[in-house]
PDB file of N, CA and C in Angstrom:
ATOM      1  N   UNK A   1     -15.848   9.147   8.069  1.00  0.00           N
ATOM      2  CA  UNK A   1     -14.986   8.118   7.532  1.00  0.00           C
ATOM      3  C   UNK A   1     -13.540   8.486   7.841  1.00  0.00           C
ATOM      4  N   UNK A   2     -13.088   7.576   8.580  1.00  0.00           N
ATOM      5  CA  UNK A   2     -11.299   7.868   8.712  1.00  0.00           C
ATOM      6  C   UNK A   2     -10.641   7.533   7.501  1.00  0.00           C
ATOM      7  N   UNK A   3     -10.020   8.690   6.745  1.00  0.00           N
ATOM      8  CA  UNK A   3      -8.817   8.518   5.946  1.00  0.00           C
ATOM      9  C   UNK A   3      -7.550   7.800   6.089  1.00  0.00           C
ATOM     10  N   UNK A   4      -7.274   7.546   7.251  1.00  0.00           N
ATOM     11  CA  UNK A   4      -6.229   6.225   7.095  1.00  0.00           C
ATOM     12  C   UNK A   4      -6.840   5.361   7.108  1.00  0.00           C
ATOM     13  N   UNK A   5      -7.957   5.172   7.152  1.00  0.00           N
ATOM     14  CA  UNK A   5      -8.679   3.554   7.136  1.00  0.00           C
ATOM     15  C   UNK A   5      -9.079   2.841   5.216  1.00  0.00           C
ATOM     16  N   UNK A   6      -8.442   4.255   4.445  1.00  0.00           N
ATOM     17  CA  UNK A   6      -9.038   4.197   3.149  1.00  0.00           C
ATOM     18  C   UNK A   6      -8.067   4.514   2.328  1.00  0.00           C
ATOM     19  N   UNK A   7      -6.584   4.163   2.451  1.00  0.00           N
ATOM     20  CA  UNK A   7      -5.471   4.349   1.635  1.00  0.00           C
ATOM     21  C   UNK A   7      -5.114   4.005   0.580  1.00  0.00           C
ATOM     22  N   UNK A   8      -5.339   4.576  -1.059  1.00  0.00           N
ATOM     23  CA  UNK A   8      -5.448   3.761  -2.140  1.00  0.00           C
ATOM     24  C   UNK A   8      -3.714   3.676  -1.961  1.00  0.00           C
ATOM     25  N   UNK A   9      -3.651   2.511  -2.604  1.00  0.00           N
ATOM     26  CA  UNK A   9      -2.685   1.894  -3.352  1.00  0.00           C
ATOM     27  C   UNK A   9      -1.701   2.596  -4.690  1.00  0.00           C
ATOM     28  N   UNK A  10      -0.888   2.837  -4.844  1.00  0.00           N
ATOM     29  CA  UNK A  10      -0.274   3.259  -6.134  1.00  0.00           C
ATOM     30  C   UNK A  10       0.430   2.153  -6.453  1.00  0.00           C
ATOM     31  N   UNK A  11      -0.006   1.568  -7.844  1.00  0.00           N
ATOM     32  CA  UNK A  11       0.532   0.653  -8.507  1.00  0.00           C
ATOM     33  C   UNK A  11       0.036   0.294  -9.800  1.00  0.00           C
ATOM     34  N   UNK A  12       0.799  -0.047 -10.967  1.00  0.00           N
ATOM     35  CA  UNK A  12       0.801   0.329 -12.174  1.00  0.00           C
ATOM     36  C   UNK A  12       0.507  -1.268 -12.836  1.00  0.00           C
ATOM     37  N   UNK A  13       0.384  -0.863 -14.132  1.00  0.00           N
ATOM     38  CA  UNK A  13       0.102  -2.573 -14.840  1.00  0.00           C
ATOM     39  C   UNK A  13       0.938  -3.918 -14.548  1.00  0.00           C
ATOM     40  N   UNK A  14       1.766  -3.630 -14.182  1.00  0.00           N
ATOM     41  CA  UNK A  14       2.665  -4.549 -13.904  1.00  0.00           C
ATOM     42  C   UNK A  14       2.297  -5.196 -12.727  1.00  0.00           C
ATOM     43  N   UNK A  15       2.038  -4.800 -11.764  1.00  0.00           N
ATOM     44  CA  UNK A  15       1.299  -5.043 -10.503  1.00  0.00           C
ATOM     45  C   UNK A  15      -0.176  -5.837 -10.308  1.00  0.00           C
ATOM     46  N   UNK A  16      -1.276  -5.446 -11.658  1.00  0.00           N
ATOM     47  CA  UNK A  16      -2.419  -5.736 -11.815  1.00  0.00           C
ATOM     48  C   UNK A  16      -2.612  -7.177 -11.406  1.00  0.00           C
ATOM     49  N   UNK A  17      -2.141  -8.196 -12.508  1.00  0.00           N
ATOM     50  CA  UNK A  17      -2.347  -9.684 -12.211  1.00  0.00           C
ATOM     51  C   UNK A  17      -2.102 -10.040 -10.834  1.00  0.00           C
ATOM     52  N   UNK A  18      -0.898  -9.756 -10.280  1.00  0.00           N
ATOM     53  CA  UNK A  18      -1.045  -9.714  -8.481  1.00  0.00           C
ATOM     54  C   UNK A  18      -2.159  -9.311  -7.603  1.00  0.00           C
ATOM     55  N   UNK A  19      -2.691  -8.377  -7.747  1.00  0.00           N
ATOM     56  CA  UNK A  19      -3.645  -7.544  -7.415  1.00  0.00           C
ATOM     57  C   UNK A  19      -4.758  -8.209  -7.415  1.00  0.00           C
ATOM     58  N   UNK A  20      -4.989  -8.798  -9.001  1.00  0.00           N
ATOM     59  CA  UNK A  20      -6.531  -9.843  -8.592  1.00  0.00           C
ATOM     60  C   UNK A  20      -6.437 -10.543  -8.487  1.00  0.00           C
ATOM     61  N   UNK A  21      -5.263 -11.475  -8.182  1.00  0.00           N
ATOM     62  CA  UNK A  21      -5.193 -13.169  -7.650  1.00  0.00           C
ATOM     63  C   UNK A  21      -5.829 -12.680  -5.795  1.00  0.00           C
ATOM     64  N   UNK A  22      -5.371 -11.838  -5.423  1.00  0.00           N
ATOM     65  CA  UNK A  22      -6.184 -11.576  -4.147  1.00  0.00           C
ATOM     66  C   UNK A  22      -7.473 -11.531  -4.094  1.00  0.00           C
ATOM     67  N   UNK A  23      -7.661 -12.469  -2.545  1.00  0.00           N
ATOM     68  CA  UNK A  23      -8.789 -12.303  -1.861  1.00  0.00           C
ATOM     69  C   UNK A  23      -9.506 -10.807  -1.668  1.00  0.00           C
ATOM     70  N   UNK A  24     -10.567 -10.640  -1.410  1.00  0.00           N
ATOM     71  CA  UNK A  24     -11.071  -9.411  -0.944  1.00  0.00           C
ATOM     72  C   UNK A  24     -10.370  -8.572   0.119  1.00  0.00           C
ATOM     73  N   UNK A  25      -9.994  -9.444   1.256  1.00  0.00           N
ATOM     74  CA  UNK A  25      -9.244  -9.053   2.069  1.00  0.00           C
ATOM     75  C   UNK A  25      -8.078  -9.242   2.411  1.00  0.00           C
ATOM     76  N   UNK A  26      -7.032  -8.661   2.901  1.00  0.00           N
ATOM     77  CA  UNK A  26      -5.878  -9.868   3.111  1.00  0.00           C
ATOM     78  C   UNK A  26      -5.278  -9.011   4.240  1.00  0.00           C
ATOM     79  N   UNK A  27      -3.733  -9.095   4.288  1.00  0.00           N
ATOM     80  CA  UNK A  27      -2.684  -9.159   4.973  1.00  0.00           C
ATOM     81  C   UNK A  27      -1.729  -8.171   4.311  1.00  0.00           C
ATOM     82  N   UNK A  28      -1.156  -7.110   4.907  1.00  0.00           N
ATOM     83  CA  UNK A  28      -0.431  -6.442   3.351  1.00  0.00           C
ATOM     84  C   UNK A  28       0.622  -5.995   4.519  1.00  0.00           C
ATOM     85  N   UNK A  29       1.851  -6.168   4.077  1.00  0.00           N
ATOM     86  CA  UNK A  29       3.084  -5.419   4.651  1.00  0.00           C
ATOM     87  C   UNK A  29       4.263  -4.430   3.843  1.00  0.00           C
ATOM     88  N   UNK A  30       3.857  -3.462   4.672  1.00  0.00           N
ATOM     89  CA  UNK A  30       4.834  -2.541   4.209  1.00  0.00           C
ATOM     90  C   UNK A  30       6.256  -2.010   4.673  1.00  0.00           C
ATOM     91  N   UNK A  31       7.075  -2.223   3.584  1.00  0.00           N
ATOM     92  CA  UNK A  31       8.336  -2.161   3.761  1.00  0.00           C
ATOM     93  C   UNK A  31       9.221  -0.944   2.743  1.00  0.00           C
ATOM     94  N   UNK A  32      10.460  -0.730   3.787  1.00  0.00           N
ATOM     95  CA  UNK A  32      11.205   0.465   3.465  1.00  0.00           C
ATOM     96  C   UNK A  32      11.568   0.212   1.946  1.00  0.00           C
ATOM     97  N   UNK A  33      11.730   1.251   0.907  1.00  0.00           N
ATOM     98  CA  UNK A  33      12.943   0.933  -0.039  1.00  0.00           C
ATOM     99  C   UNK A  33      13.558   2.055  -0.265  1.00  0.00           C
ATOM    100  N   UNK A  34      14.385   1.732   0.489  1.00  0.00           N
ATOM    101  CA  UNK A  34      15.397   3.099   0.995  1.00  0.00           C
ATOM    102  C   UNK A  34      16.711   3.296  -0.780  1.00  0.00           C
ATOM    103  N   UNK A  35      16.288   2.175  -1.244  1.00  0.00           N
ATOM    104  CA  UNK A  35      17.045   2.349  -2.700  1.00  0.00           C
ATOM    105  C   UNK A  35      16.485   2.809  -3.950  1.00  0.00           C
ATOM    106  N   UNK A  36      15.350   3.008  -3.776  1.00  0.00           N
ATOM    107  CA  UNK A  36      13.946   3.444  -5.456  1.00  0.00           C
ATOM    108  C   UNK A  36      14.681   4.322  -5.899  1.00  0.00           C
ATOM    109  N   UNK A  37      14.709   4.647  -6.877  1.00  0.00           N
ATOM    110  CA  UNK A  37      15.521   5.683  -7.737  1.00  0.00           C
ATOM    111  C   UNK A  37      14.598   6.779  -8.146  1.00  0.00           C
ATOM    112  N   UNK A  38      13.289   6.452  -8.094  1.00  0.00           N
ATOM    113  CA  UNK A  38      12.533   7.361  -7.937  1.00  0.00           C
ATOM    114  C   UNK A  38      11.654   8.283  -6.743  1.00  0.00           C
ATOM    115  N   UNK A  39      11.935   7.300  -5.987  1.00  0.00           N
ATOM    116  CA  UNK A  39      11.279   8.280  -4.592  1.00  0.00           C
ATOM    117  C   UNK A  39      12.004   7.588  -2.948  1.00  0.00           C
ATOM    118  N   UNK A  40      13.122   8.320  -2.780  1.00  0.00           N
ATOM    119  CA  UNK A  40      13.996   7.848  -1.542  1.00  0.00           C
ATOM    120  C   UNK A  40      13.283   6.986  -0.259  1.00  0.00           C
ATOM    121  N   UNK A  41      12.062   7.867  -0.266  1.00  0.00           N
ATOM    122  CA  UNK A  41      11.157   7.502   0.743  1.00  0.00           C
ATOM    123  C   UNK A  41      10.024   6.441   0.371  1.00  0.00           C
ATOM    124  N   UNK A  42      10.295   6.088  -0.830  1.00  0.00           N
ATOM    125  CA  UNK A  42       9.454   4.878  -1.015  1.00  0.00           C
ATOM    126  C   UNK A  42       9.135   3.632   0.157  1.00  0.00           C
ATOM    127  N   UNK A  43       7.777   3.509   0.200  1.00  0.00           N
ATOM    128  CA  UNK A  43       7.104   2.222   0.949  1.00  0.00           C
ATOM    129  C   UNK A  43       6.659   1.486  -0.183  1.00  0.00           C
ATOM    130  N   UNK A  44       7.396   0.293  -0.372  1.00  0.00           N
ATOM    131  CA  UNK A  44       6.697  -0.988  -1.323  1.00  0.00           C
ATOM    132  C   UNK A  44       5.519  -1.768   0.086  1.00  0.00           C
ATOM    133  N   UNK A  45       4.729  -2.232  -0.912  1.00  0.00           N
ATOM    134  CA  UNK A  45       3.286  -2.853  -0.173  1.00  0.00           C
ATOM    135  C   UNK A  45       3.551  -4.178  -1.015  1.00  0.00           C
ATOM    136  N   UNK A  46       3.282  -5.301   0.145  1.00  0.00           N
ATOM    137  CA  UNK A  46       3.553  -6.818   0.143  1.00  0.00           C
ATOM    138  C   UNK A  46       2.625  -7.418   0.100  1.00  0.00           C
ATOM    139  N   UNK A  47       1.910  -8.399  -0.679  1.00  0.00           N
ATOM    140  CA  UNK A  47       0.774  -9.692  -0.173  1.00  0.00           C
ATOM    141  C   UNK A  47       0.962 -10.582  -0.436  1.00  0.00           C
ATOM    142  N   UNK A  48       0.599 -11.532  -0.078  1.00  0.00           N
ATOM    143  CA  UNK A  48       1.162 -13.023  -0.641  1.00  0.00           C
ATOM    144  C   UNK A  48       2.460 -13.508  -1.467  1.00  0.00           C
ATOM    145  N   UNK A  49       3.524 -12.237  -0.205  1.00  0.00           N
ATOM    146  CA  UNK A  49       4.348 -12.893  -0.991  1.00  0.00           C
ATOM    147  C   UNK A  49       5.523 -11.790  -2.007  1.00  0.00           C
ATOM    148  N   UNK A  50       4.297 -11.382  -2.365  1.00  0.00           N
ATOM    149  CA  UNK A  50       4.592 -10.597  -3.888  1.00  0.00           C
ATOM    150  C   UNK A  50       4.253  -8.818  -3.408  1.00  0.00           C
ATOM    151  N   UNK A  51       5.495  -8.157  -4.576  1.00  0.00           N
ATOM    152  CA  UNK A  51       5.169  -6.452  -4.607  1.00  0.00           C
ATOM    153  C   UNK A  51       3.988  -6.505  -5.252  1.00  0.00           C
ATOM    154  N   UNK A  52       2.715  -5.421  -4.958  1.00  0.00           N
ATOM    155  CA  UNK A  52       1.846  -5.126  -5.256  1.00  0.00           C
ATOM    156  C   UNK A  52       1.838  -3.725  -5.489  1.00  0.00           C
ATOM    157  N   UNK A  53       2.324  -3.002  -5.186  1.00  0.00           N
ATOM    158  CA  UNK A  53       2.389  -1.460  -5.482  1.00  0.00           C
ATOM    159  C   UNK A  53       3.048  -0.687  -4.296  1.00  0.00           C
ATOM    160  N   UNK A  54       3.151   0.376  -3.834  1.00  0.00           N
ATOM    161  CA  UNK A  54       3.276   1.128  -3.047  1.00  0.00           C
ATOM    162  C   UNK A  54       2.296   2.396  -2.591  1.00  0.00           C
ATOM    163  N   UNK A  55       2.771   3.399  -1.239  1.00  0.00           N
ATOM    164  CA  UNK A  55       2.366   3.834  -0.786  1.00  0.00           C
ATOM    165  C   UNK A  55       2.353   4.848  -1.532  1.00  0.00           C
ATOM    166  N   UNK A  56       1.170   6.059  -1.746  1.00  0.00           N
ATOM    167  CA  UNK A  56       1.167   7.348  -2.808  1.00  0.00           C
ATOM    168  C   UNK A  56       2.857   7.708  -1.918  1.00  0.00           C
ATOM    169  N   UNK A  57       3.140   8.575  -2.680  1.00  0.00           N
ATOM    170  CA  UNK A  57       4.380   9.337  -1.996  1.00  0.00           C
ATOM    171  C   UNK A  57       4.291  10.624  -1.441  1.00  0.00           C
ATOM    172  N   UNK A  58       3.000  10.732  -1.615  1.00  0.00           N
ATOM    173  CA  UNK A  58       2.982  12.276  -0.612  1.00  0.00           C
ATOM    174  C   UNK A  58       2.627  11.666   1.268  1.00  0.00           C
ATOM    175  N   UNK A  59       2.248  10.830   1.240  1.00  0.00           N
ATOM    176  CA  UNK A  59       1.927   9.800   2.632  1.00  0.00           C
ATOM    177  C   UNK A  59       3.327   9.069   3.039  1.00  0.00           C
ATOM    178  N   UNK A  60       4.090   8.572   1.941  1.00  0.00           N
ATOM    179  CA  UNK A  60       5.302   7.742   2.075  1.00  0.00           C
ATOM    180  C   UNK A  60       6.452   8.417   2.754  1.00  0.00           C
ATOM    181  N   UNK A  61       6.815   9.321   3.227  1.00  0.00           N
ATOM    182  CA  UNK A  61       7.609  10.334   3.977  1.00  0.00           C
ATOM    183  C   UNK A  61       7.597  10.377   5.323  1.00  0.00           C
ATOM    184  N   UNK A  62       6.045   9.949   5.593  1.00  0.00           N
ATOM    185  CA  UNK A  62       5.380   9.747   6.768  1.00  0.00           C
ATOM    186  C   UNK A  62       5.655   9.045   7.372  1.00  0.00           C
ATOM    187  N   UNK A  63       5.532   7.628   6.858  1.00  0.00           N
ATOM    188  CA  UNK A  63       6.022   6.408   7.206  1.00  0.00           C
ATOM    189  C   UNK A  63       7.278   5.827   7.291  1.00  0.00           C
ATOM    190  N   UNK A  64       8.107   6.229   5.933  1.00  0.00           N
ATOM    191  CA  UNK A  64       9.483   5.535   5.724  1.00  0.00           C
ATOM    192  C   UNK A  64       9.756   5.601   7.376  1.00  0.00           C
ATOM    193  N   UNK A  65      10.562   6.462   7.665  1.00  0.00           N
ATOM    194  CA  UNK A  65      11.688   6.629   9.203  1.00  0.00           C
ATOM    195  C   UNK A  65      10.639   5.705   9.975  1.00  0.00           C
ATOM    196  N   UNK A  66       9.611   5.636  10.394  1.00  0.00           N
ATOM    197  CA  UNK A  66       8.905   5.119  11.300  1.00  0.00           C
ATOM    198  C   UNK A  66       8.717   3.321  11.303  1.00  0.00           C
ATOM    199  N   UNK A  67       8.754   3.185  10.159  1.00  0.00           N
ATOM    200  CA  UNK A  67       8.613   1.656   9.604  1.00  0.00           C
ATOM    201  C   UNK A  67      10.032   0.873   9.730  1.00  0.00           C
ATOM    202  N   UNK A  68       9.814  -0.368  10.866  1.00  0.00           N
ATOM    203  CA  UNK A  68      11.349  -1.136  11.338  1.00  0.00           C
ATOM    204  C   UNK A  68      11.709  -1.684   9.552  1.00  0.00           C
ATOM    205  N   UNK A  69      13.247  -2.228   9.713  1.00  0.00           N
ATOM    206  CA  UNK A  69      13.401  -2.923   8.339  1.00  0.00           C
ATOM    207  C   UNK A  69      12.724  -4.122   8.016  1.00  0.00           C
ATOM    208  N   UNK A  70      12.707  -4.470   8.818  1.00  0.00           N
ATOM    209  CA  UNK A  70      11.541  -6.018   8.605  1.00  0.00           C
ATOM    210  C   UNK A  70       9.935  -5.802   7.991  1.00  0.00           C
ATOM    211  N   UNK A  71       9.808  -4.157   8.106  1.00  0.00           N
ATOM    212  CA  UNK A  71       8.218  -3.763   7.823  1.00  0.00           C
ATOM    213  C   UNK A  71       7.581  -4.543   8.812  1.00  0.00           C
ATOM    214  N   UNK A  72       6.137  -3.497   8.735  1.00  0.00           N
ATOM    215  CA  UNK A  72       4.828  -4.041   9.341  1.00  0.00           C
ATOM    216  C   UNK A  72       3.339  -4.081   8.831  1.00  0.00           C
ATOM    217  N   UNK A  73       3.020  -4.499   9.705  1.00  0.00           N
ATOM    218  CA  UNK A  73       1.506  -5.305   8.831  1.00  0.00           C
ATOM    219  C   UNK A  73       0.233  -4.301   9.132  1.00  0.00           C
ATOM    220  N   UNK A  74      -0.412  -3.874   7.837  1.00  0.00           N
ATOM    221  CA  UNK A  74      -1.878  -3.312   7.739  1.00  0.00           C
ATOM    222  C   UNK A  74      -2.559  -4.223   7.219  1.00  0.00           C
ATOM    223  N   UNK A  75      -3.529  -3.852   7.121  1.00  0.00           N
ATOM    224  CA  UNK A  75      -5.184  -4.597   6.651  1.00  0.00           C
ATOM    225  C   UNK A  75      -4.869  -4.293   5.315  1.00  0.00           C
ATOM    226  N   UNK A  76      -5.362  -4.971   4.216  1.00  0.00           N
ATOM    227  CA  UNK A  76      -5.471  -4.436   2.718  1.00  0.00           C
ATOM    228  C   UNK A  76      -7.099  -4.786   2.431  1.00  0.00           C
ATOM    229  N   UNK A  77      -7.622  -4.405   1.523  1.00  0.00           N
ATOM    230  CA  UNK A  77      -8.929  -4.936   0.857  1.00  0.00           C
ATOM    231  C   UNK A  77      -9.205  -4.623  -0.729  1.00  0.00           C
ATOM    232  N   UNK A  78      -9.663  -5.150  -1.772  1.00  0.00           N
ATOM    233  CA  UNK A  78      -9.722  -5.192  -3.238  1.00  0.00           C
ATOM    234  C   UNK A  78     -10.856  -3.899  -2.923  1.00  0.00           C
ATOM    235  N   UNK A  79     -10.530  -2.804  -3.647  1.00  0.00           N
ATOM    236  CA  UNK A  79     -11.651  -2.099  -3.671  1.00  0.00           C
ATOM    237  C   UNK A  79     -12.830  -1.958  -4.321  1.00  0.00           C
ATOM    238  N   UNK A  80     -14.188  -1.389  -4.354  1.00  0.00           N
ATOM    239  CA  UNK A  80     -14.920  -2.409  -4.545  1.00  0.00           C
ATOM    240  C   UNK A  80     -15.106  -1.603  -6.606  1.00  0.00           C
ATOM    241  N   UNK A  81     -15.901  -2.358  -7.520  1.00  0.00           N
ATOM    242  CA  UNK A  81     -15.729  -2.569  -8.775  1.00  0.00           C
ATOM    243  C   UNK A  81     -16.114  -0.853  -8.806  1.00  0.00           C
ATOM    244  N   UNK A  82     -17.262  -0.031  -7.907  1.00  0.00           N
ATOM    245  CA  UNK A  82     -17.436   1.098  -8.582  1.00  0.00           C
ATOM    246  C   UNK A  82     -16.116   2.596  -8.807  1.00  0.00           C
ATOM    247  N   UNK A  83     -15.541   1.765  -7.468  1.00  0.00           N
ATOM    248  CA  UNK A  83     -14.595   2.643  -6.754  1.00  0.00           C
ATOM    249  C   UNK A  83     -12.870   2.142  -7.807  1.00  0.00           C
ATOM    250  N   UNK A  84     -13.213   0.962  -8.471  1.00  0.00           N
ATOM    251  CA  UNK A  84     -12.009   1.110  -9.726  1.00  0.00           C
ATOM    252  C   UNK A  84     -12.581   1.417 -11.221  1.00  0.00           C
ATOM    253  N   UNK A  85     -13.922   1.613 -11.781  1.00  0.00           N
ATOM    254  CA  UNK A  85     -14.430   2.340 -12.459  1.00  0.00           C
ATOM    255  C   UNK A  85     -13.961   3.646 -13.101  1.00  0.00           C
ATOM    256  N   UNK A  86     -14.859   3.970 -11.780  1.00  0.00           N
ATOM    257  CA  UNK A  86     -14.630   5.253 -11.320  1.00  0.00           C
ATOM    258  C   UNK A  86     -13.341   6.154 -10.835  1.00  0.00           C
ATOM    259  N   UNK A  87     -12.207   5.510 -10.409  1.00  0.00           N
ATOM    260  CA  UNK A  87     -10.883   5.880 -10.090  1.00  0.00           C
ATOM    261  C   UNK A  87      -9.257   5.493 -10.544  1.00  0.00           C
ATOM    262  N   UNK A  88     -10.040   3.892 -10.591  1.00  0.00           N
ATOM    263  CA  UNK A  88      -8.842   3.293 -11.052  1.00  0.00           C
ATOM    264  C   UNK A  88      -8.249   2.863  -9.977  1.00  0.00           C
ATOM    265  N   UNK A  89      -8.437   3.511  -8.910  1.00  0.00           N
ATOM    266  CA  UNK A  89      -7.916   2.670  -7.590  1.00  0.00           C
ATOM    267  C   UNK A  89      -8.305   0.972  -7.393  1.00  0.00           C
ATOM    268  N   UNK A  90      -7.051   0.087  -7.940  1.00  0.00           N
ATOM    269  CA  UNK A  90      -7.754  -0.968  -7.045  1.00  0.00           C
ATOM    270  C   UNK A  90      -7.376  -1.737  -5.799  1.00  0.00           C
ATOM    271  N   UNK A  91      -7.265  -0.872  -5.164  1.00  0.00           N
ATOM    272  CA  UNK A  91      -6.940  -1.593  -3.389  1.00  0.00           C
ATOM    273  C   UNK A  91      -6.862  -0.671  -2.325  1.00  0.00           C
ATOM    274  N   UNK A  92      -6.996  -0.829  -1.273  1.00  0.00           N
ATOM    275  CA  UNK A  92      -7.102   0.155  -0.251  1.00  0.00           C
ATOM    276  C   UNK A  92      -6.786  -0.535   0.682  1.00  0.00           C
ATOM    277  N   UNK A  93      -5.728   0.702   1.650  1.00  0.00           N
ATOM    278  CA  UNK A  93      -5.112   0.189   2.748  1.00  0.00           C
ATOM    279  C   UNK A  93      -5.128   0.589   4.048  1.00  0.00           C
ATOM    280  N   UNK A  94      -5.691  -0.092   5.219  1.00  0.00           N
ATOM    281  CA  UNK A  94      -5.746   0.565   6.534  1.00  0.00           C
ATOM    282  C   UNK A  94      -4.710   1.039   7.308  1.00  0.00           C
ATOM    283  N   UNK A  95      -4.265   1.821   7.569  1.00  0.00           N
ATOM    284  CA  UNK A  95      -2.908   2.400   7.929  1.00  0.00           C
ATOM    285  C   UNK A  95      -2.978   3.013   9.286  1.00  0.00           C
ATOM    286  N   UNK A  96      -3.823   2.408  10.134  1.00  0.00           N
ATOM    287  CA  UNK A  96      -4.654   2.730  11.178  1.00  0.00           C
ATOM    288  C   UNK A  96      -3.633   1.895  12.401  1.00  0.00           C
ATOM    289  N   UNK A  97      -2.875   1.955  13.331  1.00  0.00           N
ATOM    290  CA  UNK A  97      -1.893   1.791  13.888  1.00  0.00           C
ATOM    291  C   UNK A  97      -0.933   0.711  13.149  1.00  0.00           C
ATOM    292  N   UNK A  98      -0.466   2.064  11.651  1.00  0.00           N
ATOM    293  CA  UNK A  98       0.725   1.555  10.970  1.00  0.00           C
ATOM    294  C   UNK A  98       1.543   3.434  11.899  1.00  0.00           C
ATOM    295  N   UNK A  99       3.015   2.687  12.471  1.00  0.00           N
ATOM    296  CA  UNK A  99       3.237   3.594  12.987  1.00  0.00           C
ATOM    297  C   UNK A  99       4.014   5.027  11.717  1.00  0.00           C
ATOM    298  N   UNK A 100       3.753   6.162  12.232  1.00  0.00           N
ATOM    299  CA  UNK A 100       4.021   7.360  11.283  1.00  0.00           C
ATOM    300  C   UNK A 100       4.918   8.594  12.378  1.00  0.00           C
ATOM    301  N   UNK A 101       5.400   9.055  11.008  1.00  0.00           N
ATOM    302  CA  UNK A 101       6.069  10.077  11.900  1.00  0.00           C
ATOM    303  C   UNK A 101       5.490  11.902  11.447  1.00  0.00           C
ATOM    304  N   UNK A 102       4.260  11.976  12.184  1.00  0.00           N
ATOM    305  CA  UNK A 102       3.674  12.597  12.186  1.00  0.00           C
ATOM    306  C   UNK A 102       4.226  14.140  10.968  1.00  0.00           C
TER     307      UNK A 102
END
């Protein structure tokens, strides 16, 4: 199993109701926020529109410098009911030619 193909999501209650108005699958873009007050290197994650959470921040370091300002587009998918049970994760993101700076 490729690990960038299986990127949970970090995002908190506030985020939730967004989260399940989504389809199973969608469209998710990630963009710089070079202003978070909590993590410089923050990547906010986009769907329909709307913030849905961001990238963990130990991965987000990776990406920031590499990601244009306009952001770019990964795969997202609702993860499935055992895997938010069980984790609490609910979404996962393919990050599979999202470009990184190794």
């Amino acid at each position: 199993m490729d690990p960038n193909a299986h990127v949970p999501l970090v995002a908190g209650p506030a985020y939730i109701e967004r989260i399940q108005r989504l389809p199973s699958k969608f469209a998710a873009t990630l963009k710089r926020e070079p202003d978070n007050r909590f993590d410089l290197t923050a990547v906010a994650v986009y769907a329909a529109g709307e913030k849905i959470g961001y990238l963990p921040p130990e991965l987000s370091g990776h990406y920031f410098g590499a990601i244009a300002a306009e952001g770019v587009e990964c795969q997202g998918r609702r993860a499935p009911l055992s895997a938010r049970e069980n984790t609490g994760v609910e979404v996962l993101l393919d990050l599979n030619g999202v470009p990184c700076e190794a």
